[in-house]
Protein backbone atom coordinates (compact mmCIF):
# COMPACT_ATOMS: atom_id res chain seq x y z
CA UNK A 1 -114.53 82.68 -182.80
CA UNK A 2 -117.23 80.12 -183.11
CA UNK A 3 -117.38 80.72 -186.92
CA UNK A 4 -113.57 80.05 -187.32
CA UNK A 5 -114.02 76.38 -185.14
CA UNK A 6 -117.08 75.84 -187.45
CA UNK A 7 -115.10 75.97 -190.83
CA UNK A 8 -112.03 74.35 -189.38
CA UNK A 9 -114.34 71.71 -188.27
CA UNK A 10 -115.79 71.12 -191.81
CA UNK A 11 -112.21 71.68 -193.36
CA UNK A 12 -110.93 68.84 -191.29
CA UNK A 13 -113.97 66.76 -191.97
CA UNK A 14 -113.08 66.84 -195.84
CA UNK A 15 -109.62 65.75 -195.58
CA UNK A 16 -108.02 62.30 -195.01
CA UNK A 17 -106.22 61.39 -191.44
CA UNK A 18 -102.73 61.60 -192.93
CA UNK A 19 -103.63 65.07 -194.12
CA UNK A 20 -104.94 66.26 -190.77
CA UNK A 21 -102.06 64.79 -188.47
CA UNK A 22 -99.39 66.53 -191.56
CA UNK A 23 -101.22 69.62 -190.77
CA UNK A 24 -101.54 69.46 -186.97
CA UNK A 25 -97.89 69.14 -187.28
CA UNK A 26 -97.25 71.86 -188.77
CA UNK A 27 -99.39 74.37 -186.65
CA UNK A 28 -97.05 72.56 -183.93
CA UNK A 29 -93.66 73.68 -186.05
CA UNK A 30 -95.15 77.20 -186.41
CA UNK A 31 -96.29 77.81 -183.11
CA UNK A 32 -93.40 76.61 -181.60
CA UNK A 33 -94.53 74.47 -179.22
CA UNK A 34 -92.82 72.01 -177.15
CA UNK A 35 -95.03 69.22 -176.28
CA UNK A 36 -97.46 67.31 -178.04
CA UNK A 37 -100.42 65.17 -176.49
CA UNK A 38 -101.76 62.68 -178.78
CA UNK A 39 -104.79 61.52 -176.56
CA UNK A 40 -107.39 59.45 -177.54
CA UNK A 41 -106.62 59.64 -181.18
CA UNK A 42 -103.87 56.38 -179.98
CA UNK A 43 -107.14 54.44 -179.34
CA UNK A 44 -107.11 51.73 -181.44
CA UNK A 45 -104.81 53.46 -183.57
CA UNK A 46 -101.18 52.84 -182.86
CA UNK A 47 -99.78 53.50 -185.80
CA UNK A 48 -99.84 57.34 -185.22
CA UNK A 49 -96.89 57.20 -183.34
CA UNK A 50 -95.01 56.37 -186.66
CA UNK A 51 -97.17 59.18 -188.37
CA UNK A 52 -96.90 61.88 -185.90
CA UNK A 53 -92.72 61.38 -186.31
CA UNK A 54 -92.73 61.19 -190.09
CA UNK A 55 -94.58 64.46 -189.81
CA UNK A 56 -91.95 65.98 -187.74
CA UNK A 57 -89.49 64.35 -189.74
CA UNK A 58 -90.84 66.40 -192.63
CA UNK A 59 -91.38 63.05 -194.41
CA UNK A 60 -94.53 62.07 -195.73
CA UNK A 61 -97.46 60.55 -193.25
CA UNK A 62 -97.69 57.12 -194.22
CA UNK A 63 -101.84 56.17 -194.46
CA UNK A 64 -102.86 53.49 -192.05
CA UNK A 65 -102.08 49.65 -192.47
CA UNK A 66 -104.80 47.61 -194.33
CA UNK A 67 -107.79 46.65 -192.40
CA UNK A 68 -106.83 43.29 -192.12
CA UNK A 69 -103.34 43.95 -190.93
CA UNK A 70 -105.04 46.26 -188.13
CA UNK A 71 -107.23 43.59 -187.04
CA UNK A 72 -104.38 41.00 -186.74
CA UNK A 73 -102.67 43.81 -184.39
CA UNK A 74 -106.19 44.14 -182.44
CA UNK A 75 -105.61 40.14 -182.08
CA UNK A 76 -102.20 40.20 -180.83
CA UNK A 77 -103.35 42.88 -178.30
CA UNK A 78 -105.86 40.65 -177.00
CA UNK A 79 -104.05 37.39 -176.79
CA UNK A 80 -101.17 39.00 -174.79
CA UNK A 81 -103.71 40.91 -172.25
CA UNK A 82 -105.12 37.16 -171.99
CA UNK A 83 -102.01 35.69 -170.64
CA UNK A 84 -101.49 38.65 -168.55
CA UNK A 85 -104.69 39.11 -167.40
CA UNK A 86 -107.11 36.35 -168.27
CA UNK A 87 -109.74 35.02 -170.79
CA UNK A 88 -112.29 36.83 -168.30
CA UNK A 89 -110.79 40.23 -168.16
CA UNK A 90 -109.25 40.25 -171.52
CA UNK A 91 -112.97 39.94 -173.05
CA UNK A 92 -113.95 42.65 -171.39
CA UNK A 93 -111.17 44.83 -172.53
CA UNK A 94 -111.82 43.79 -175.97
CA UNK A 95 -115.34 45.01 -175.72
CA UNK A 96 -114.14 48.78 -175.63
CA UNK A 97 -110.82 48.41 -177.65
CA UNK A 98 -111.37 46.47 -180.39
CA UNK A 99 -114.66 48.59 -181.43
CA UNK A 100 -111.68 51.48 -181.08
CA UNK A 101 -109.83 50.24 -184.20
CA UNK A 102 -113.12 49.62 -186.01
CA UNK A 103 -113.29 53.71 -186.07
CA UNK A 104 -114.29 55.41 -189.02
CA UNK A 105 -114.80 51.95 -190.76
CA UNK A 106 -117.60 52.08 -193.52
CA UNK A 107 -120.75 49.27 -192.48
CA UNK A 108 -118.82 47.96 -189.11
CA UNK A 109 -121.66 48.58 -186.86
CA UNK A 110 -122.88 45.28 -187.57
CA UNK A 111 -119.76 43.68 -185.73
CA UNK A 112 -119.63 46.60 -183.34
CA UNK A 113 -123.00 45.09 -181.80
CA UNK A 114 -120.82 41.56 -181.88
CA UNK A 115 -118.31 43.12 -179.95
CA UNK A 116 -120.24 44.52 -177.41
CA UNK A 117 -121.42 40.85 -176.74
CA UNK A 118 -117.65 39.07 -176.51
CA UNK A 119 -117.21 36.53 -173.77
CA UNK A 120 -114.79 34.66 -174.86
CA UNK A 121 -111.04 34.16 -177.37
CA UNK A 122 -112.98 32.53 -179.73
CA UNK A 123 -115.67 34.85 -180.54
CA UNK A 124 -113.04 37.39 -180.43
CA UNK A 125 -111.13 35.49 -183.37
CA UNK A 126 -114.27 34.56 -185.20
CA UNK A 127 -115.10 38.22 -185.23
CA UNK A 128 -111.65 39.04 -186.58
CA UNK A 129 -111.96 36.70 -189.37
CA UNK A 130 -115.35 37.91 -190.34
CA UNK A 131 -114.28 41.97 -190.12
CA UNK A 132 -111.42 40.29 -192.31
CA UNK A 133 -113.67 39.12 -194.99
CA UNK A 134 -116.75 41.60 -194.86
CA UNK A 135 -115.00 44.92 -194.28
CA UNK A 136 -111.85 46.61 -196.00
């Protein structure tokens, strides 16, 4: 059994995301299931609502939004948990989320160790910008 998780596990390492949530769905249409969790994959990634019904659809999995476009979501998520909860507790929300939609980003560690650090909307834009012009 442990052999057959190994080479799924480097199958699924080779393929892009749209490819693996395609495929997932169609173990799901096969094996007749009725539910589907998604989990943690949502973190920082809501866009896989959209891909996880195309799938089901049997349309194509549309690939995730630009980076930049994902960051500007990231923002609006912020901003609105700052008028509902406050510049204080917002920060510290941002700390853990917005590293989640830096996942599987090539060279983001640097701003990963920025976000760990946020105290404040500004930083948290500042940080945006620069993900925005050092990362795709």
């Amino acid at each position: 059994m442990s052999y057959i998780r190994s080479a799924i596990s480097k199958f699924l390492k080779t393929q892009p995301p749209a490819r693996i949530i395609a495929l997932g769905f169609a173990l799901l249409i096969l094996c007749g299931a009725a539910l589907l969790m998604l989990g943690r994959t949502t973190f920082g990634d809501p866009w896989v609502f959209w891909q996880a019904q195309a799938a089901l659809d049997g349309r194509p999995v549309p690939e995730l939004p630009p980076l930049a476009e994902r960051v500007e979501t990231a923002l609006r998520q912020f901003h609105l948990a700052a008028q509902d909860k406050g510049e204080h507790i917002a920060c510290l929300e941002a700390r853990k989320h917005f590293a989640w939609y830096l996942r599987g980003v090539a060279h983001s560690g640097y701003y990963k160790e920025k976000i760990s650090s946020i105290s404040s909307m500004d930083e948290i834009e500042s940080i945006a910008r620069g993900i925005q012009r050092d990362l795709r």
